[in-house]
Protein backbone atom coordinates (compact mmCIF):
# COMPACT_ATOMS: atom_id res chain seq x y z
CA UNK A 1 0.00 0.00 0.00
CA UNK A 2 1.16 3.27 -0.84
CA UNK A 3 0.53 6.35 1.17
CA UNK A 4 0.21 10.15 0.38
CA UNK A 5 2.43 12.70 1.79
CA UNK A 6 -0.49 13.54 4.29
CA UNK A 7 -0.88 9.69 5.09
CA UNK A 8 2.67 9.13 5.46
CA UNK A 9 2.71 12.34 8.11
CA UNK A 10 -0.54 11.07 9.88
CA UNK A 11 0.76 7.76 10.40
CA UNK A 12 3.93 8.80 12.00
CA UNK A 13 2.39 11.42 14.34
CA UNK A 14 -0.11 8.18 15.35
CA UNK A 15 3.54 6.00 15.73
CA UNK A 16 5.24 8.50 18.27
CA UNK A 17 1.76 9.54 20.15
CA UNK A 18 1.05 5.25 20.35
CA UNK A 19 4.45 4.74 21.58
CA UNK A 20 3.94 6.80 24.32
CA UNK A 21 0.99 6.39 25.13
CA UNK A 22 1.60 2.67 25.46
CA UNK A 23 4.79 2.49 26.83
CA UNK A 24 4.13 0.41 29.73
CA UNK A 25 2.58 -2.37 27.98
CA UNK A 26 5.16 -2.27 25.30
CA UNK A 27 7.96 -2.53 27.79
CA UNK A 28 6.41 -5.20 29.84
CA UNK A 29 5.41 -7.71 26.75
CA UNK A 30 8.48 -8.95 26.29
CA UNK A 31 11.21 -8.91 29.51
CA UNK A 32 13.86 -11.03 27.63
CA UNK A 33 14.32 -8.77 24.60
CA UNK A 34 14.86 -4.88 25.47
CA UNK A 35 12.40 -2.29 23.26
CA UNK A 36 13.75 1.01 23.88
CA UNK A 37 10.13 3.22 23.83
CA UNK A 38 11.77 6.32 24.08
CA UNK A 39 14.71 6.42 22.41
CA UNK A 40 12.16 5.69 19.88
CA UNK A 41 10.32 8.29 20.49
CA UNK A 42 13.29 11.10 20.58
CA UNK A 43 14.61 9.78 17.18
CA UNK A 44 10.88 10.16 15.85
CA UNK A 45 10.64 13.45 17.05
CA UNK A 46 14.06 14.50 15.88
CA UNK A 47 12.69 13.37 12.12
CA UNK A 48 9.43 15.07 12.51
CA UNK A 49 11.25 18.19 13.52
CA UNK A 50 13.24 18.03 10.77
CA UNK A 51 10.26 17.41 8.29
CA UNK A 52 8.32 20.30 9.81
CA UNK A 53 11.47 22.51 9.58
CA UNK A 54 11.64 21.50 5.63
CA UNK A 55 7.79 22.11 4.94
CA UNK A 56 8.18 25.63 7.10
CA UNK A 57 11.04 26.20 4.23
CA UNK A 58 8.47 25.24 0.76
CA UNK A 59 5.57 27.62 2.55
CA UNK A 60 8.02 30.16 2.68
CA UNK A 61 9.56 29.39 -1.10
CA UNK A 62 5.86 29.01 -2.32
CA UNK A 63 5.15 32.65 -0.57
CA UNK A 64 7.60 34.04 -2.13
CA UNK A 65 6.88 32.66 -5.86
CA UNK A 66 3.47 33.71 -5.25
CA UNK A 67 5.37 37.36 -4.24
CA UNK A 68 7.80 37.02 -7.60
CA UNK A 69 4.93 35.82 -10.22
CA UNK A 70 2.80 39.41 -8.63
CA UNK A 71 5.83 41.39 -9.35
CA UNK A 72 6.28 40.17 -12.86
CA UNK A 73 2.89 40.15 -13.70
CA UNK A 74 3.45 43.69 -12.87
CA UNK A 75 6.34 44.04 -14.90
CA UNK A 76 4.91 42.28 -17.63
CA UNK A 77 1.72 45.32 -17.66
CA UNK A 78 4.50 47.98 -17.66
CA UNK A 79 5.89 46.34 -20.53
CA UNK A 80 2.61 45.72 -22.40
CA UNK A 81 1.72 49.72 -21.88
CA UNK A 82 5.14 51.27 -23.43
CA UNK A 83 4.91 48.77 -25.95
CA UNK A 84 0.78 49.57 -26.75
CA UNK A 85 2.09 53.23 -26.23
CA UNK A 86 5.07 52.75 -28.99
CA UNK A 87 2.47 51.14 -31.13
CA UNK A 88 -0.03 53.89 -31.13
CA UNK A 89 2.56 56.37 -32.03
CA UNK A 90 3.99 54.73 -34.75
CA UNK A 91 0.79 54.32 -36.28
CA UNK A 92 -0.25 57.94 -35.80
CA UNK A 93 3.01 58.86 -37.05
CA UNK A 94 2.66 56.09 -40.44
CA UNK A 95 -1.02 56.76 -41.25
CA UNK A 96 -3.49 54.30 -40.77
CA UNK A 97 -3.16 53.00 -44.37
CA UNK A 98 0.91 52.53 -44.12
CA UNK A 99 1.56 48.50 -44.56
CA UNK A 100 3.46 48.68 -41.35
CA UNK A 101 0.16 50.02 -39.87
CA UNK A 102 -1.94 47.66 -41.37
CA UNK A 103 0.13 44.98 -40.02
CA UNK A 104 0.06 46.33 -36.67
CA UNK A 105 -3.69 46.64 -36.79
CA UNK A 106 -3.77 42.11 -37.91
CA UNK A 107 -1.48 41.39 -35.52
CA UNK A 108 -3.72 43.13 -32.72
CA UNK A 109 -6.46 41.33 -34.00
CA UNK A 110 -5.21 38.05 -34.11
CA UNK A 111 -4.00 38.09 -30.87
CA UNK A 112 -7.12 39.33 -29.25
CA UNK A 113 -9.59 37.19 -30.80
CA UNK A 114 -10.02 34.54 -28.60
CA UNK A 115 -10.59 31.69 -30.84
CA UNK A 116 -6.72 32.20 -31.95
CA UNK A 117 -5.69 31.80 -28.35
CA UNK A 118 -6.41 28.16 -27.80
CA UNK A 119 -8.42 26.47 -25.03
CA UNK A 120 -8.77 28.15 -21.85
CA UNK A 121 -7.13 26.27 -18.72
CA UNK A 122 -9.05 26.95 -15.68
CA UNK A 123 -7.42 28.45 -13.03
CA UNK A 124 -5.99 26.30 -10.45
């Protein structure tokens, strides 16, 4: 059986917590072979510490992509402005019936017509 990354954290928060919690009878089950309860315990805790510290790192990686793609997507505006800018003076300054401006005008077109964009993906 394979478990998800939330099974395989459930079931080794229930390990530690059943460890302790049953320490006595685990101890006392067997009195010729030594199980050391909480030595188990420490080294689980030491690995879920170490998990938690390395999720506490992604949130904090993921926050800050989240911060980055906001930024660009702010960029990318600025960029799309000077460039609709540029293209609306050029065209003023080429007449309306240049070639250049008549290309201008397609390619505007074209990429605003949705049917030319493909599918749209929902957002996630």
């Amino acid at each position: 059986m394979s478990l998800t990354k939330s099974g395989k954290n459930d079931f080794s928060i229930w390990t530690k917590q059943m460890l302790i919690e049953n320490k006595v009878e685990i101890e006392a089950a067997r009195t010729d072979v030594a199980f050391d309860v909480d030595a188990n315990v420490l080294v689980l805790g030491k690995k879920e510490t170490a998990y938690n510290d390395e999720i506490g790192k992604v949130t904090a990686i993921e926050h800050a992509k989240m911060d980055q793609v906001k930024l660009a997507n702010v960029k990318l505006d600025d960029f799309y402005l000077a460039s609709s800018s540029t293209i609306d003076s050029l065209s003023g300054y080429l007449g309306k019936n240049h070639t250049l401006s008549i290309l201008i005008h397609k390619k505007r077109e074209s990429m605003s017509n949705p049917k030319n964009r493909g599918p749209r993906k929902p957002k996630a």
